[in-house]
N, C-alpha and C. Protein backbone atom coordinates (compact mmCIF):
# COMPACT_ATOMS: atom_id res chain seq x y z
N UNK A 1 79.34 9.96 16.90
CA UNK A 1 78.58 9.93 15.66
C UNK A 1 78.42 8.49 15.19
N UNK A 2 77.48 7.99 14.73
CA UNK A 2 76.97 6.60 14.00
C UNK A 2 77.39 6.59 13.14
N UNK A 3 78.32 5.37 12.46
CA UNK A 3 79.23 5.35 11.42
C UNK A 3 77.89 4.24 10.70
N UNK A 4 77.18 4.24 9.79
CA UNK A 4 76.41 3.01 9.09
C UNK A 4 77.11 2.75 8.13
N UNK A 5 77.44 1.25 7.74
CA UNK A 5 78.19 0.73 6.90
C UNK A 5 77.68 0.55 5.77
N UNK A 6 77.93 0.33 4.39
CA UNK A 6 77.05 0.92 3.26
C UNK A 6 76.60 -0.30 3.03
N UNK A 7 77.10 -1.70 3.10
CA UNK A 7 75.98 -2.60 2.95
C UNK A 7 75.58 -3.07 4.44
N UNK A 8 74.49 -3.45 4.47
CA UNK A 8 73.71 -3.26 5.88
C UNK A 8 73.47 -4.87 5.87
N UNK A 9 73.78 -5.70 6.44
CA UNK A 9 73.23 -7.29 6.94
C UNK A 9 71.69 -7.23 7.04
N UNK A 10 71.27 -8.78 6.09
CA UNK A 10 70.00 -8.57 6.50
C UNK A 10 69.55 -9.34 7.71
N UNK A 11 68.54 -8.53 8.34
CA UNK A 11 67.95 -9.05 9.48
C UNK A 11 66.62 -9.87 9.45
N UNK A 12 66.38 -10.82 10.25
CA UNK A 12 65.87 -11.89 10.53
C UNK A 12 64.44 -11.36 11.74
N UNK A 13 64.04 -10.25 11.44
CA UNK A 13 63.03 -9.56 12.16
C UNK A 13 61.90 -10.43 11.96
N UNK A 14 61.01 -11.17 12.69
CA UNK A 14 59.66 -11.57 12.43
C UNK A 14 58.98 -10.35 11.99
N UNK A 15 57.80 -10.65 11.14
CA UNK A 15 56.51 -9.80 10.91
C UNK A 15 55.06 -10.06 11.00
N UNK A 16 54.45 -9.45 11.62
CA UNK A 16 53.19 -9.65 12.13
C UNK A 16 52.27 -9.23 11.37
N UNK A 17 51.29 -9.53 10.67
CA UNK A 17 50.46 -8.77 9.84
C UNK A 17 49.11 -8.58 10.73
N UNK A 18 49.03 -7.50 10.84
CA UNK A 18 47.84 -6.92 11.51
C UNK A 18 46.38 -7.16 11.12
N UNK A 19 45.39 -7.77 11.65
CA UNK A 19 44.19 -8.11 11.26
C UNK A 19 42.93 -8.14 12.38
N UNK A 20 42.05 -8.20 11.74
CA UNK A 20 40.91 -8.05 12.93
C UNK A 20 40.53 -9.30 13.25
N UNK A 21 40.69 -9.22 14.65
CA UNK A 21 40.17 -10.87 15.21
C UNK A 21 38.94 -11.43 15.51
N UNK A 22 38.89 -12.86 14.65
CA UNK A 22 37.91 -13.16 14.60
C UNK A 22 36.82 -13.75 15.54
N UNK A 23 35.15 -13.61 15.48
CA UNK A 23 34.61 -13.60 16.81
C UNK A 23 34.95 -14.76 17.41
N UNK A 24 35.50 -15.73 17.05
CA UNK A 24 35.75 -16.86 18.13
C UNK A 24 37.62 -16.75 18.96
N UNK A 25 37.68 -15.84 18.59
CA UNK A 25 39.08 -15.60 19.57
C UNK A 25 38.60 -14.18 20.31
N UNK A 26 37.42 -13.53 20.27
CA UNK A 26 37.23 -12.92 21.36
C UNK A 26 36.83 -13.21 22.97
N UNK A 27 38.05 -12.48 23.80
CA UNK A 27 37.65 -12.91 25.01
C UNK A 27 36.82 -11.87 25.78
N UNK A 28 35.57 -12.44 26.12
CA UNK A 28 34.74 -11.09 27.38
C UNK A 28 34.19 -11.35 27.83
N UNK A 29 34.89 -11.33 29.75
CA UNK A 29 34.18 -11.78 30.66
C UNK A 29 33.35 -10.33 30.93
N UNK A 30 31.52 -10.89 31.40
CA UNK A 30 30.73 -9.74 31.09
C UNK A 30 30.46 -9.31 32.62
N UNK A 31 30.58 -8.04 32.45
CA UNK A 31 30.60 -7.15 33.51
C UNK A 31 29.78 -7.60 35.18
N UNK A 32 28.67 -8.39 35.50
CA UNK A 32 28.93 -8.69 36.89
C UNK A 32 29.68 -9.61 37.48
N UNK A 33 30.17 -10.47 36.61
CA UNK A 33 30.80 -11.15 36.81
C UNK A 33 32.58 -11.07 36.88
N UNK A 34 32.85 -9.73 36.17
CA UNK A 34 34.14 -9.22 36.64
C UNK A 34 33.97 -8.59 37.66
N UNK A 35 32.78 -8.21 38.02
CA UNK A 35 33.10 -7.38 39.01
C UNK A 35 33.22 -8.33 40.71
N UNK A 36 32.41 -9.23 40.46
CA UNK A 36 31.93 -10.46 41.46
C UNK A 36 33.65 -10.94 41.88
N UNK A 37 34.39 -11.18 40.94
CA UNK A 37 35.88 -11.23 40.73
C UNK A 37 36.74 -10.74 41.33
N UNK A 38 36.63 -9.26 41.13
CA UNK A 38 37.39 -8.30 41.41
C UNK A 38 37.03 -8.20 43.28
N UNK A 39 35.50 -8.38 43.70
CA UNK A 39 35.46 -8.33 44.81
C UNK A 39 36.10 -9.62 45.68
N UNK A 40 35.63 -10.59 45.09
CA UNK A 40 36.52 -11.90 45.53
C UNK A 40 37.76 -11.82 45.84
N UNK A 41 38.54 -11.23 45.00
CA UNK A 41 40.15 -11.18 45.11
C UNK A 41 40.36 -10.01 46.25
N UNK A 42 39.75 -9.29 46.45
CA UNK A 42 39.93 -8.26 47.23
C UNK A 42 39.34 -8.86 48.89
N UNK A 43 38.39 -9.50 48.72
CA UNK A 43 37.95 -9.63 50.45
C UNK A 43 39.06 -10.83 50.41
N UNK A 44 39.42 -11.45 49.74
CA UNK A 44 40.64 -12.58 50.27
C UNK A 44 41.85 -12.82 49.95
N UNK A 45 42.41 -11.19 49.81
CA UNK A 45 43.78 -10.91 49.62
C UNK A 45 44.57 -11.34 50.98
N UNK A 46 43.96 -11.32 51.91
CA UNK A 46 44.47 -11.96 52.95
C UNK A 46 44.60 -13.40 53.50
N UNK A 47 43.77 -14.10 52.96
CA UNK A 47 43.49 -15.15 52.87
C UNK A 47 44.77 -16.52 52.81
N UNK A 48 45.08 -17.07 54.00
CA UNK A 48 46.04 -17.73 54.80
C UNK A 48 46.00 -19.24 54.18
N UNK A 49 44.94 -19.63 53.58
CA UNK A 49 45.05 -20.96 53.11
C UNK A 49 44.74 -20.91 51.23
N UNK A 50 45.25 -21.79 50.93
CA UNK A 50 45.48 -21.69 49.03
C UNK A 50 44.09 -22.26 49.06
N UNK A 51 44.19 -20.86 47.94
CA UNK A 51 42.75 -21.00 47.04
C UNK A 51 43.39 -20.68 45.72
N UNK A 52 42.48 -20.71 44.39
CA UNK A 52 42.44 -20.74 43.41
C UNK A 52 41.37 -20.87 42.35
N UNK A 53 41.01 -19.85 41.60
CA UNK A 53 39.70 -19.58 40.81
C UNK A 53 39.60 -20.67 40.15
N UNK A 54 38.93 -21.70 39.96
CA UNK A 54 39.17 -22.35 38.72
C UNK A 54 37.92 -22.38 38.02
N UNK A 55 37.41 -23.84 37.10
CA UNK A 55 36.22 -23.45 36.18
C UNK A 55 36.87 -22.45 34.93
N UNK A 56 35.75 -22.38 34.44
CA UNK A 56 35.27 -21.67 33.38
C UNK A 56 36.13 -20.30 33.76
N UNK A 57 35.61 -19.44 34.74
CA UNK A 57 36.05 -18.32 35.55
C UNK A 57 38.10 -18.05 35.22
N UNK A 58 38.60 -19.44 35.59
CA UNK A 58 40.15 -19.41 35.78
C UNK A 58 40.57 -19.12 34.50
N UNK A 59 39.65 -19.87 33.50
CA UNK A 59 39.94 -20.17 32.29
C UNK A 59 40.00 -18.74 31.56
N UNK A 60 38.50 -18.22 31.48
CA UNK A 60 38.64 -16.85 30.85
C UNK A 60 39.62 -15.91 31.47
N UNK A 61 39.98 -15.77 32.54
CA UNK A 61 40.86 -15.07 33.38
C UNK A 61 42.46 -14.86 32.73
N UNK A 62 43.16 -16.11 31.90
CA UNK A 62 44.15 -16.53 31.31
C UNK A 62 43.90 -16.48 29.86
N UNK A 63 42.69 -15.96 29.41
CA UNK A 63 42.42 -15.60 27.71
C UNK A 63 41.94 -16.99 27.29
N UNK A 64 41.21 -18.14 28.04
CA UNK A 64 40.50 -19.01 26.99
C UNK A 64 38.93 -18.69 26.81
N UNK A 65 38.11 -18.63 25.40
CA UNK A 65 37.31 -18.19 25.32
C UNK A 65 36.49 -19.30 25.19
N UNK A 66 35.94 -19.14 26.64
CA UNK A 66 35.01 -19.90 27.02
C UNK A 66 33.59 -18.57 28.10
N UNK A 67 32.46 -19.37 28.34
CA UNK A 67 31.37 -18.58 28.51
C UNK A 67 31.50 -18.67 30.09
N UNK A 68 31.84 -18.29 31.22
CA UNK A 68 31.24 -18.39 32.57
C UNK A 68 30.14 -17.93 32.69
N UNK A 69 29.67 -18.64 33.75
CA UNK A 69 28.23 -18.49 34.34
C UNK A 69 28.31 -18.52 36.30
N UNK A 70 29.35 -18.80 36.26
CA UNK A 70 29.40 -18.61 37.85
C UNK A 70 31.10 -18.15 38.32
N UNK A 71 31.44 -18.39 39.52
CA UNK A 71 32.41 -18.51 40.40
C UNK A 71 32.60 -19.59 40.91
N UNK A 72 34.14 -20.20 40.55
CA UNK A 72 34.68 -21.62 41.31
C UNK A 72 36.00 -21.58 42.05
N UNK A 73 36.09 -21.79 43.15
CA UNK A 73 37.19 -21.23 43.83
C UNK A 73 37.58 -23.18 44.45
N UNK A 74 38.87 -23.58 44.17
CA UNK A 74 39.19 -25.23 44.85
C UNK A 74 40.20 -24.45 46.03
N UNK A 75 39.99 -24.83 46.94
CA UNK A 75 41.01 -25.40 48.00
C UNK A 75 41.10 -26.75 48.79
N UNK A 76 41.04 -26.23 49.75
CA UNK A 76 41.01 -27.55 51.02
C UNK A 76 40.16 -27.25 51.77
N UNK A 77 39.80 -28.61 53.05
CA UNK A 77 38.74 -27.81 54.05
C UNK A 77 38.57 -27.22 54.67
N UNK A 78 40.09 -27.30 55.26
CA UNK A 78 40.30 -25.57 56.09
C UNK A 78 40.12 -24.27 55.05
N UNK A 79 40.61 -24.89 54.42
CA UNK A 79 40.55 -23.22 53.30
C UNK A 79 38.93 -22.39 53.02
N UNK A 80 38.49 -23.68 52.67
CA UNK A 80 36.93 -23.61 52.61
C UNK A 80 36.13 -23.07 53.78
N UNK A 81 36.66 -23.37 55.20
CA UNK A 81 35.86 -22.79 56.55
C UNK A 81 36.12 -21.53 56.52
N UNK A 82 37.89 -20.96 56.03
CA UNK A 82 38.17 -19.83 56.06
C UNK A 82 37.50 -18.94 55.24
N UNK A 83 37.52 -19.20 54.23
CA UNK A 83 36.86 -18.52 52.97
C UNK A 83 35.13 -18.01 53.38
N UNK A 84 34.65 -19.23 53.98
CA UNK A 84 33.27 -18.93 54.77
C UNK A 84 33.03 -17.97 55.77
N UNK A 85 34.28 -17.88 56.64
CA UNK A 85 34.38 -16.64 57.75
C UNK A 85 34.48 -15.46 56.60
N UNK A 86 35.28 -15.68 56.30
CA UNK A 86 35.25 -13.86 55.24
C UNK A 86 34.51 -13.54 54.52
N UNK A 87 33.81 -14.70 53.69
CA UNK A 87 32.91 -14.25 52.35
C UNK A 87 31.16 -14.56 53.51
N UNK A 88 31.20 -14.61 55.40
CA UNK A 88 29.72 -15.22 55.55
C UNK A 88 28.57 -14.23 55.05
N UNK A 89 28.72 -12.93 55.16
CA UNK A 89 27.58 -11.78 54.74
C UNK A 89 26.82 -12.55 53.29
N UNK A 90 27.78 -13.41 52.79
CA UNK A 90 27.40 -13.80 51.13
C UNK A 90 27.03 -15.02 50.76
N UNK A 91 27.06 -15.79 52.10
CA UNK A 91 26.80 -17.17 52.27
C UNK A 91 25.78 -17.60 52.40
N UNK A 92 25.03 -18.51 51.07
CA UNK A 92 23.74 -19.39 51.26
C UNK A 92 23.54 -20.53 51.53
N UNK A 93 24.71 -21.10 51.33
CA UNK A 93 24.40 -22.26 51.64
C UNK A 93 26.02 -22.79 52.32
N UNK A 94 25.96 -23.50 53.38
CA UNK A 94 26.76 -23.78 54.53
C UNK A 94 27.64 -24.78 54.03
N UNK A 95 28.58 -24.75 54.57
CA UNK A 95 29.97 -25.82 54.03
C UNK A 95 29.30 -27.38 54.42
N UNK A 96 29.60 -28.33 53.68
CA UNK A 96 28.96 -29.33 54.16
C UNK A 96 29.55 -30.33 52.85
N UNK A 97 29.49 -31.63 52.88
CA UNK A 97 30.21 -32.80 52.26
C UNK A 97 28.77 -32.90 51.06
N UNK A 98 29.41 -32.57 49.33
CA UNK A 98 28.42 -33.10 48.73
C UNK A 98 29.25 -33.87 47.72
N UNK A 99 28.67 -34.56 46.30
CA UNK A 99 28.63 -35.11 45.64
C UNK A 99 28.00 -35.26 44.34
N UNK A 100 28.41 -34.74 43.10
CA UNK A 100 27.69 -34.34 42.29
C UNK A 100 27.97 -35.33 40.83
N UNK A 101 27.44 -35.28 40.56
CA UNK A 101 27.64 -35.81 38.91
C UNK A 101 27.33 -34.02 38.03
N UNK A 102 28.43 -34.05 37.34
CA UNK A 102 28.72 -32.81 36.42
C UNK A 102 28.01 -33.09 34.91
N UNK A 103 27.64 -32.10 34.12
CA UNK A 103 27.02 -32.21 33.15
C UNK A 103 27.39 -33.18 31.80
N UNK A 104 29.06 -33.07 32.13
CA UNK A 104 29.37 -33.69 30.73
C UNK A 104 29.79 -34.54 31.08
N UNK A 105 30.03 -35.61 29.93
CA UNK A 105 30.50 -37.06 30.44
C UNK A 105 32.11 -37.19 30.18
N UNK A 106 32.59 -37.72 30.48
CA UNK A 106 34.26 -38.27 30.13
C UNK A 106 34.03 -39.26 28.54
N UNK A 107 35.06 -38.60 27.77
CA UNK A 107 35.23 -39.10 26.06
C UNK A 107 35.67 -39.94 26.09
N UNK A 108 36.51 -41.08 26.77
CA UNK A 108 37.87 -41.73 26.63
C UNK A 108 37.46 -43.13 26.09
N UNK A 109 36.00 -43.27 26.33
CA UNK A 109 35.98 -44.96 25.71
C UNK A 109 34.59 -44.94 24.58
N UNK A 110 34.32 -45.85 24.01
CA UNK A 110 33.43 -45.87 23.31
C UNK A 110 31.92 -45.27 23.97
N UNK A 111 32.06 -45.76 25.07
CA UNK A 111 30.82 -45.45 25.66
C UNK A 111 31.11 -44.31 26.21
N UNK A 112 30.53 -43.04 26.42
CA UNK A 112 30.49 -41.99 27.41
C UNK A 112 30.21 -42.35 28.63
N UNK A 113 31.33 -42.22 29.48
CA UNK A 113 31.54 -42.39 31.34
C UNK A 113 31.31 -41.33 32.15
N UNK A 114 30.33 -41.50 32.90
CA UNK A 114 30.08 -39.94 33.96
C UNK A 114 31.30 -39.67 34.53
N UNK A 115 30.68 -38.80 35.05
CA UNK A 115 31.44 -37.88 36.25
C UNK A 115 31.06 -37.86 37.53
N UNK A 116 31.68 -37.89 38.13
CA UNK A 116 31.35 -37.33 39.42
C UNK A 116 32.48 -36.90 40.38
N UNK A 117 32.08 -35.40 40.91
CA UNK A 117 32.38 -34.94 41.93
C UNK A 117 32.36 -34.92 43.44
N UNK A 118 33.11 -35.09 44.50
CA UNK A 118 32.81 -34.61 45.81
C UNK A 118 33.72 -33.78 46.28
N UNK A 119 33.30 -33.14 47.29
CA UNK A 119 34.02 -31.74 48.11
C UNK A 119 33.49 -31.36 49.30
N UNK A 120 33.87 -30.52 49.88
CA UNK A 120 33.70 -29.75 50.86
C UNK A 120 33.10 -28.37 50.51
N UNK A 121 31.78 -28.16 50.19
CA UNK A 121 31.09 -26.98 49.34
C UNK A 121 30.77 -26.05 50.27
N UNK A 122 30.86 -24.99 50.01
CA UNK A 122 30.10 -23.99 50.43
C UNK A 122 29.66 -22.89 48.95
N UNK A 123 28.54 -22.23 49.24
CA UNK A 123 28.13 -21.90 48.34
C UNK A 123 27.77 -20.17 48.85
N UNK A 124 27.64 -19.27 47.93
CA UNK A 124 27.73 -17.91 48.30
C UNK A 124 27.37 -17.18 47.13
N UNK A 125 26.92 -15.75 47.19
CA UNK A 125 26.01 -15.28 46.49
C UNK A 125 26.48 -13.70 46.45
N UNK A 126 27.32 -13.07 45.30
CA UNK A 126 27.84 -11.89 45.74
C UNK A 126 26.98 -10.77 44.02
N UNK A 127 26.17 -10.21 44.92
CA UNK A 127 25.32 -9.67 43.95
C UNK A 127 24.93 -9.89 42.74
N UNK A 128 24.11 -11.02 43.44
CA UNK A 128 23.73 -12.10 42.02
C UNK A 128 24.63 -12.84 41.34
N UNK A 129 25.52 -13.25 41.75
CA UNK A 129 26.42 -14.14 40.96
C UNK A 129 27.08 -15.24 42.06
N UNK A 130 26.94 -15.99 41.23
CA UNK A 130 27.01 -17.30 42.20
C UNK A 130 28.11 -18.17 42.57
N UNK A 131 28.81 -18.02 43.74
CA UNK A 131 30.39 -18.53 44.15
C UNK A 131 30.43 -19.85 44.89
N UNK A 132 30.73 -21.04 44.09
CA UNK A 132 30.86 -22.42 45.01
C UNK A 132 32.25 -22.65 45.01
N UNK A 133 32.41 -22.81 46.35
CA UNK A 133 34.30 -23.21 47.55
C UNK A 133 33.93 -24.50 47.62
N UNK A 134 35.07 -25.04 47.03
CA UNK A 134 35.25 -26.44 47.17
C UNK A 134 36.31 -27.10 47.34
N UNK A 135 36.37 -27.60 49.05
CA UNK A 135 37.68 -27.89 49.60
C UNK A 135 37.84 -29.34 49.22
N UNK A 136 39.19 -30.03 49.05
CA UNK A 136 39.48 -31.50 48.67
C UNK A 136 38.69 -31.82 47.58
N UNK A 137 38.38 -31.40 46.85
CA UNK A 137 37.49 -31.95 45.74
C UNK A 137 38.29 -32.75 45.04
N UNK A 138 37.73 -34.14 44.58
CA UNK A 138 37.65 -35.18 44.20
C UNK A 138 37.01 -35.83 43.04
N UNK A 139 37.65 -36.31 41.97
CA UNK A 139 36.97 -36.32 40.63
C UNK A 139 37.16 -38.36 40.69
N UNK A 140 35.57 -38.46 40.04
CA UNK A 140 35.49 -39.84 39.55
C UNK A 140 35.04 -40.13 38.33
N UNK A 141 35.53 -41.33 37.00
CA UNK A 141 35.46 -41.15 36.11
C UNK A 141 34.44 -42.76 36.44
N UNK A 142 33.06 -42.94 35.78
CA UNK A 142 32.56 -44.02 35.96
C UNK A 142 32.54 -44.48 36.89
N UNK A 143 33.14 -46.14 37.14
CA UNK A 143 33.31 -47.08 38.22
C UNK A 143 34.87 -47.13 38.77
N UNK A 144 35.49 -46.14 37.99
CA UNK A 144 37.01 -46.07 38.65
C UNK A 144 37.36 -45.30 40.36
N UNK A 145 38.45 -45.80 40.41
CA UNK A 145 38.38 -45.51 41.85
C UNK A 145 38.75 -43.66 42.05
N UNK A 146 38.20 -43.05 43.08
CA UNK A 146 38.57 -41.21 43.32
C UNK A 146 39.91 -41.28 43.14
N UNK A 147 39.89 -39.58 42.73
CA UNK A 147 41.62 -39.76 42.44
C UNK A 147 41.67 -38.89 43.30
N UNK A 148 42.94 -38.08 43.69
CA UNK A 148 43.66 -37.74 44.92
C UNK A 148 42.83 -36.40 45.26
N UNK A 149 42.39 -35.80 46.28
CA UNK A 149 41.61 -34.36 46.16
C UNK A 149 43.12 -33.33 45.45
N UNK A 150 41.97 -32.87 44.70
CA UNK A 150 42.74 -31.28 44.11
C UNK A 150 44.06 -30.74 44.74
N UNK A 151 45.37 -30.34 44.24
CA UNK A 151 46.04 -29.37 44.81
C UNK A 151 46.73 -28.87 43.71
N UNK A 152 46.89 -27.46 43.87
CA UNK A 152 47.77 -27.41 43.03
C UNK A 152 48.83 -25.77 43.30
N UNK A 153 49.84 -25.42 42.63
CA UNK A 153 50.31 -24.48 42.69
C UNK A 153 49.77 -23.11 42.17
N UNK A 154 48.90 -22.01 42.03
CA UNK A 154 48.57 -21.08 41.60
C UNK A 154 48.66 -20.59 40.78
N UNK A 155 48.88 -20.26 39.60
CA UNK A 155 49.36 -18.99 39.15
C UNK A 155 48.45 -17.65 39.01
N UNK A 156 49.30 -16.24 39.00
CA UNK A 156 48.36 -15.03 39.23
C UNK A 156 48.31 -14.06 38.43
N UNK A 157 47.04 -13.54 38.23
CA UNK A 157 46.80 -13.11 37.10
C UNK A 157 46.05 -11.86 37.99
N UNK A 158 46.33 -10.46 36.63
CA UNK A 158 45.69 -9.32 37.34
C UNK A 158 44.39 -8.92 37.13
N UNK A 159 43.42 -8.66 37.52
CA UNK A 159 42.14 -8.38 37.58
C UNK A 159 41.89 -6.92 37.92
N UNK A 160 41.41 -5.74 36.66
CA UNK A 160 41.78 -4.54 36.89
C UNK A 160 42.38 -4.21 38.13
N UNK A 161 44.04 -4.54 38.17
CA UNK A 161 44.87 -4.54 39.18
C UNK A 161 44.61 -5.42 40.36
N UNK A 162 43.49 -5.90 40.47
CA UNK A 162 43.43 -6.80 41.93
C UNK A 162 44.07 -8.46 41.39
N UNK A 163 44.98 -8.61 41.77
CA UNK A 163 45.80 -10.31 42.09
C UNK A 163 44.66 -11.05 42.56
N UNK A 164 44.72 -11.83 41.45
CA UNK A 164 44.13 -13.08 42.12
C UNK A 164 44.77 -14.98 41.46
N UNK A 165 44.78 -15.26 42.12
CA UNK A 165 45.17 -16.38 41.67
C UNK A 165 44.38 -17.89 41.23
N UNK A 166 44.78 -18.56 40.12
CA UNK A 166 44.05 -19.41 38.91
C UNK A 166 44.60 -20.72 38.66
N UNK A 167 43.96 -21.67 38.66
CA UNK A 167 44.20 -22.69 38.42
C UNK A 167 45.21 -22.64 36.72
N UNK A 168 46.54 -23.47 37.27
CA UNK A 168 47.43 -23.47 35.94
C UNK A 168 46.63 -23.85 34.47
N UNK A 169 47.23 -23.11 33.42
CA UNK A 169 46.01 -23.87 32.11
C UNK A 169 46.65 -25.14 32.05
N UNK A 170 48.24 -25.32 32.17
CA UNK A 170 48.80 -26.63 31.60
C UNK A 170 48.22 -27.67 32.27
N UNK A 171 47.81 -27.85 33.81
CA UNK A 171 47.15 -28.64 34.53
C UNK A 171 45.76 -28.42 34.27
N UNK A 172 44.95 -27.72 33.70
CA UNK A 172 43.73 -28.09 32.94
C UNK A 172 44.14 -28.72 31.82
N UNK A 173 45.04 -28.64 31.08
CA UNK A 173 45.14 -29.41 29.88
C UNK A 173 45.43 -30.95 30.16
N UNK A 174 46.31 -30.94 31.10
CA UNK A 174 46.62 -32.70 31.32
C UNK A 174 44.96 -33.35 32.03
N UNK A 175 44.16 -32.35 32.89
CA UNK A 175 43.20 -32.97 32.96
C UNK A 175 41.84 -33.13 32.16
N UNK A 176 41.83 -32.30 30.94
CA UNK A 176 40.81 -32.47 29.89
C UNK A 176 41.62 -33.16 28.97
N UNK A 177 43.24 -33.24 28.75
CA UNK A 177 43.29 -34.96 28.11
C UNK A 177 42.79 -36.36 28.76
N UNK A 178 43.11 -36.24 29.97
CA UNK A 178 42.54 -37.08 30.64
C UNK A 178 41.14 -37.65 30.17
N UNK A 179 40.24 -36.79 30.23
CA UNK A 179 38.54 -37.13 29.88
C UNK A 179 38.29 -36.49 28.69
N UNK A 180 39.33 -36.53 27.82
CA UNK A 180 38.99 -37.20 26.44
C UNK A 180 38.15 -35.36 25.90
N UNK A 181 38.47 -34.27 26.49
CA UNK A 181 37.49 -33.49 26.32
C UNK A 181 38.58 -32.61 25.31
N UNK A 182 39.28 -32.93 23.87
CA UNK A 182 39.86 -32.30 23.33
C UNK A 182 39.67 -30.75 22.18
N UNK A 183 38.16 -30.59 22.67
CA UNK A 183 37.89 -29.20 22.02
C UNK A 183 38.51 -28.77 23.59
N UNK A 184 38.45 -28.52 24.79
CA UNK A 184 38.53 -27.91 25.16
C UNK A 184 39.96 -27.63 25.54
N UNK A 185 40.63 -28.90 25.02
CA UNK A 185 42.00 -28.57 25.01
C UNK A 185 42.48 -27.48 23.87
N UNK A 186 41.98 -27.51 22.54
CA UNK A 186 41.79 -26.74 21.86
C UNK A 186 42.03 -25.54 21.75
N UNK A 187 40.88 -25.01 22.89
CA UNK A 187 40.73 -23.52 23.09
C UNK A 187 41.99 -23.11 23.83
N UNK A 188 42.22 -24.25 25.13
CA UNK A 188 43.35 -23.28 25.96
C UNK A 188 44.81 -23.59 25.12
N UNK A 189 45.33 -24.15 24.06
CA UNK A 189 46.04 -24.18 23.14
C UNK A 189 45.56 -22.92 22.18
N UNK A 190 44.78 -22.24 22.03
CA UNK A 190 44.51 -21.52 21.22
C UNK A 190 45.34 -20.17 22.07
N UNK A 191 44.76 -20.16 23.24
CA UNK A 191 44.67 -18.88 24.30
C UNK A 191 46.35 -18.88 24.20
N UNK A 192 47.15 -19.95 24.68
CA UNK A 192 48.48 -19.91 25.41
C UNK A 192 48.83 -19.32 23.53
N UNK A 193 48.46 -19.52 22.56
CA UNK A 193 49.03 -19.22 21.53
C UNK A 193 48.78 -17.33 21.28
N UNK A 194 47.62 -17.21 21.48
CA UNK A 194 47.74 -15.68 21.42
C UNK A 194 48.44 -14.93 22.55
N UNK A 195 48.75 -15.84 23.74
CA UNK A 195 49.64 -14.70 24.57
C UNK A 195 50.97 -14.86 24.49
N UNK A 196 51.46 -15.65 23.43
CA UNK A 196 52.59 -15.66 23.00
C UNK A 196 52.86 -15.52 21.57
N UNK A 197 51.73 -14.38 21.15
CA UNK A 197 51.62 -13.40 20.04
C UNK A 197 52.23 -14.83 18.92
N UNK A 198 51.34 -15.88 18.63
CA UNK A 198 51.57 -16.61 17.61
C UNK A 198 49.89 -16.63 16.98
N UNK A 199 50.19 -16.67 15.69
CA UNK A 199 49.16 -16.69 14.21
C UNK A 199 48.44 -18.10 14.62
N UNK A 200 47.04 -17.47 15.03
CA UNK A 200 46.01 -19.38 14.98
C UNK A 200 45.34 -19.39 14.02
């Protein structure tokens, strides 16, 4: 039998007040594009060399509310040939060495400093939605010298049950401090805060 003692200690319970969340903390990745996802993770559950969703894609995947518009998968160049054997039915455009300048510029100095990218691309097309593999990819800020190609450790996240694995947010965060891009640090400070059920 439960003996309760007549004065009761008070407890130190947090309380959560329940509220409706507002539209900028809604996250929704929109339906072909989960599904484009879900198939991804599934044709390369087998898949022998590290890959990792990243982009926009990794981001919403981990609750930052941001908009995707495509599929970004980093590995290496083997990873990238591999990924091409499995995903070829979906393949438009062939692995091959490019070089891009990206839309936004790097914040860090008075003047806005480009970007630019190179990799090992292949590009692929899974019912209308658009998947670029990019092995060793390589980021340049202005006239500074490339920094080391991409690697990183995974982490995995479930996709109506299909595993797939995402570029870490904390290593997006050290690299959008890097280029000065602090709304977008923002958001994934926002995200890591709601999945650790804290008030933003």
């Amino acid at each position: 039998m439960l003996i309760v003692p007549d004065k009761a200690k008070p407890s130190n319970i947090p309380v959560f007040q329940s509220r409706i969340p507002r539209a900028e903390e809604l996250v929704v990745l929109d339906k072909p594009l989960l599904e484009a996802t879900i198939e991804v993770g599934n044709l390369l559950k087998d898949c022998q060399a590290k890959w990792a969703l990243a982009g926009d894609i990794g981001e919403i995947l981990n609750g930052v509310n941001v908009q995707p518009d495509h599929l970004t998968i980093l590995t290496n160049v083997v990873g990238c040939e591999e990924i091409s054997k499995k995903l070829e039915g979906f393949q438009v455009e062939a692995s091959r060495h490019v070089e891009t300048q990206i839309k936004r510029n790097a914040e860090i100095e008075p003047k806005p400093l480009p970007i630019i990218i190179k990799s090992y691309r292949a590009q692929f097309n899974l019912k209308g939605q658009r998947l670029d593999v990019h092995g060793d990819l390589r980021i340049k800020v202005g006239d500074w010298d490339w920094g080391e190609p991409f690697d990183c450790e995974p982490e995995y996240v479930y996709v109506v049950g299909v595993k797939v694995p995402v570029v870490p947010l904390e290593l997006k965060t050290q690299l959008y401090r890097g280029l000065g891009w602090y709304d977008r640090v923002s958001k994934i400070h926002a995200a890591m805060a709601r999945r650790h059920h804290k008030i933003v």
